[in-house]
Protein backbone atom coordinates (compact mmCIF):
# COMPACT_ATOMS: atom_id res chain seq x y z
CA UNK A 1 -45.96 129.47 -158.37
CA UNK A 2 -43.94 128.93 -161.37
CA UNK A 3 -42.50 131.07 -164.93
CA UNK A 4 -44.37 128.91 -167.22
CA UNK A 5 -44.20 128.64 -171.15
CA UNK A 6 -47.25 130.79 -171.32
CA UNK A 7 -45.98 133.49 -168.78
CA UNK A 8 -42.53 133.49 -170.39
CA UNK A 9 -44.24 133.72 -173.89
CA UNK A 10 -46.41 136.66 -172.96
CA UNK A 11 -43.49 138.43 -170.90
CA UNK A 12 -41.49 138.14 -174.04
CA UNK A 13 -44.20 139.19 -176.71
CA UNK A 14 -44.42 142.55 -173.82
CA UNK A 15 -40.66 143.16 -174.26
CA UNK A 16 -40.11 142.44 -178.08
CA UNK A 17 -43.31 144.87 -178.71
CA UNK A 18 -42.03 147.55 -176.16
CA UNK A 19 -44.76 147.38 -174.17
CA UNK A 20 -43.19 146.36 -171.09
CA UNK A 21 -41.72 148.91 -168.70
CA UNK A 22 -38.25 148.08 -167.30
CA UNK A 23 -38.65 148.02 -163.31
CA UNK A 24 -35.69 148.40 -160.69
CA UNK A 25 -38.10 146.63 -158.44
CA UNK A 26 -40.26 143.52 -158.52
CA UNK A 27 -42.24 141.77 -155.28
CA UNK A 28 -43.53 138.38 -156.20
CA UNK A 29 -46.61 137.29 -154.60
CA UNK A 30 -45.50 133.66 -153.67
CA UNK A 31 -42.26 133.22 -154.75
CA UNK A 32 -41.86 132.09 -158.48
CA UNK A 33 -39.99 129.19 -159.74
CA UNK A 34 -38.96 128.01 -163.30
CA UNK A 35 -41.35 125.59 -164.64
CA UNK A 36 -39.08 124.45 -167.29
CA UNK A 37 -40.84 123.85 -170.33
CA UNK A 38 -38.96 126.01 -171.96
CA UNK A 39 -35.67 124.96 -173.34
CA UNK A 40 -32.43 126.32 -171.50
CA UNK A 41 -30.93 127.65 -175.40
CA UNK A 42 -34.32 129.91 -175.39
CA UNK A 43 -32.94 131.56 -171.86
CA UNK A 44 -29.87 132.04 -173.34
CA UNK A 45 -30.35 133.42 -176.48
CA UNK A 46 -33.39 135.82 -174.86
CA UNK A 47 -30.16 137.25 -172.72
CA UNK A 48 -28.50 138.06 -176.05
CA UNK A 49 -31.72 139.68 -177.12
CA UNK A 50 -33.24 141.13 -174.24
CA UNK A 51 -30.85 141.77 -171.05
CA UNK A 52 -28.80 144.99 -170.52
CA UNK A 53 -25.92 145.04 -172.28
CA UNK A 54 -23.60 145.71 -169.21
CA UNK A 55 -25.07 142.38 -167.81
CA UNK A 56 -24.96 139.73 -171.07
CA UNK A 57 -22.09 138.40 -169.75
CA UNK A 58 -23.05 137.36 -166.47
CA UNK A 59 -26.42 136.18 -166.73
CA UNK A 60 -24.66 133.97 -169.20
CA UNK A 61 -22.19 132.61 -166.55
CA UNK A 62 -25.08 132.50 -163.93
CA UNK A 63 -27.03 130.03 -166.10
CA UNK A 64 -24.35 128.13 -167.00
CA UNK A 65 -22.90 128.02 -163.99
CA UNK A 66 -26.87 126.47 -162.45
CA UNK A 67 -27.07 124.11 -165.21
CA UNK A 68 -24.25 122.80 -164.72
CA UNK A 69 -24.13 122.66 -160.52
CA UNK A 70 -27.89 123.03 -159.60
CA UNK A 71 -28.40 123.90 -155.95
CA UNK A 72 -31.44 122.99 -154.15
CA UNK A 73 -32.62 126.27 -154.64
CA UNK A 74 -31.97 126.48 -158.87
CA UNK A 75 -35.32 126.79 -160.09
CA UNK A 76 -36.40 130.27 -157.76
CA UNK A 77 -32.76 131.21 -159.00
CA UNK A 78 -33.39 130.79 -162.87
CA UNK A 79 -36.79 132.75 -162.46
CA UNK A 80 -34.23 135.67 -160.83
CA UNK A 81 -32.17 135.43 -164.25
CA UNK A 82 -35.88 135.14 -166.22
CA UNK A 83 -36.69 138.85 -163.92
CA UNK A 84 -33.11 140.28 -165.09
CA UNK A 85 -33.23 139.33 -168.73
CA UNK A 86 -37.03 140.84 -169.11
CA UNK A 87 -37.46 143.57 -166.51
CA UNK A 88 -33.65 144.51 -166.21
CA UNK A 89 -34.20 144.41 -162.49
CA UNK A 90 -31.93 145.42 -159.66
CA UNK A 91 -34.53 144.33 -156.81
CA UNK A 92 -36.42 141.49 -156.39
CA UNK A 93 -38.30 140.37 -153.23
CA UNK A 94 -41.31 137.86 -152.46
CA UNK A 95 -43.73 137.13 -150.29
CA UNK A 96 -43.89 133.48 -149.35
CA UNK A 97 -44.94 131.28 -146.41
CA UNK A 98 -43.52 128.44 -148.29
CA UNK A 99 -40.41 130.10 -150.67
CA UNK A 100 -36.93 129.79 -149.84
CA UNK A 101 -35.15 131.67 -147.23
CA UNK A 102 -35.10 134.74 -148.62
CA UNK A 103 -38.64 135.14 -148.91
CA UNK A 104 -40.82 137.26 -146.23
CA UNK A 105 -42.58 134.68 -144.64
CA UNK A 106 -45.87 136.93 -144.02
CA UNK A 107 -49.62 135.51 -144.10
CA UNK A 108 -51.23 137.36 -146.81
CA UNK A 109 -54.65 137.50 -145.09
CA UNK A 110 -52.94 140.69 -142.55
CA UNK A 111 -51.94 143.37 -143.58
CA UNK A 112 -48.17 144.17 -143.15
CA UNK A 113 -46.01 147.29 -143.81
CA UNK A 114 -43.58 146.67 -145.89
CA UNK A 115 -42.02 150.33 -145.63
CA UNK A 116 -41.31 150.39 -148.92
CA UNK A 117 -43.29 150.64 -152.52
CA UNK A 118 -42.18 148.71 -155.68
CA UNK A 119 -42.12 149.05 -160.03
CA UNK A 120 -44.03 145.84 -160.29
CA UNK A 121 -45.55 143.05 -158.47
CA UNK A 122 -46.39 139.93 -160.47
CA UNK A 123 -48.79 137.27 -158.72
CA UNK A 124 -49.04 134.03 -160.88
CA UNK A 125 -51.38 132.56 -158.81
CA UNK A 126 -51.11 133.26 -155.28
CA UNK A 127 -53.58 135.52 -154.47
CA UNK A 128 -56.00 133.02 -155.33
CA UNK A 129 -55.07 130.36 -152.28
CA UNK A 130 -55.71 133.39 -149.62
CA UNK A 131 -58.72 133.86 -147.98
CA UNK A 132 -58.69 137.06 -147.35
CA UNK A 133 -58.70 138.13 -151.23
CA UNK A 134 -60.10 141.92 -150.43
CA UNK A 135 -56.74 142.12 -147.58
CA UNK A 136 -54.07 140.70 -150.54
CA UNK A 137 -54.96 143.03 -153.02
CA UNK A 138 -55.90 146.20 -150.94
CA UNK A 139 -51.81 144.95 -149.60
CA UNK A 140 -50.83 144.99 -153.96
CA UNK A 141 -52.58 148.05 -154.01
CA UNK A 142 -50.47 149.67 -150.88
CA UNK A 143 -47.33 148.09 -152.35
CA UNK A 144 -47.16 149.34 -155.76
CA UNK A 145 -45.80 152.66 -157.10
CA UNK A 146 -47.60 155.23 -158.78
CA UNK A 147 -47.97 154.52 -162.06
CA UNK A 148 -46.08 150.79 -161.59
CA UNK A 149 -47.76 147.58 -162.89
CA UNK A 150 -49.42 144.64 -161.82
CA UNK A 151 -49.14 141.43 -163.22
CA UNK A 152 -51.87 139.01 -162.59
């Protein structure tokens, strides 16, 4: 699924209000891609704004460095820089039959152990093409921390 303008604009109005909790780890339901209806400048001025200060510089050389070179693979990697800028995350992993190669190619309707919990798992839209709904979120539920979020 992708990082539209209406998840980036709620993700945003989260982090400007402090309401959203940074998180080392994020598992993406379905791998996410960039829509891109948002303009590039917003990305890069949200780094100035947003992204640890340690890592400004190179999500800035990232980007540019995408836009100008784009691999077949660019939109999954501008949603990684969207993850960093917002969440400030060191971890992310997804779930996808369909995703690039560094997805877990699992079928969401089994469970699976993953062996590990994480901050935050974000599902734009996913969960809905399963058929086993009750097995993909009781699998959520298993694979979030205590006291980490869901984003749905």
């Amino acid at each position: 699924m992708s990082i539209t303008k209406a998840h980036y604009s709620l993700i945003r109005h989260l982090r400007e209000n402090n309401i959203l909790p940074y998180c080392n780890t994020i598992l993406e339901i379905g791998e996410h891609n960039w829509y891109g209806d948002i303009h590039p400048k917003v990305l890069f001025n949200d780094i100035k704004l947003f992204a640890e200060e340690s890592e400004k510089e190179n999500l800035q050389v990232q980007l540019n460095s995408i836009f100008k070179s784009p691999s077949q693979t660019y939109l999954f990697d501008i949603a990684k820089i969207f993850y960093k800028i917002f969440f400030h995350v060191q971890c992310i992993e997804a779930i996808d039959l369909h995703g690039t190669s560094s997805a877990m190619k699992l079928d969401l309707n089994l469970p699976h152990d993953l062996g590990k919990q994480f901050d935050c798992i974000i599902n734009l839209g996913t969960a809905e093409h399963v058929f086993n709904v009750y097995q993909v979120f009781k699998s959520i539920h298993e694979w979030i921390k205590k006291d980490g979020i869901v984003i749905h």
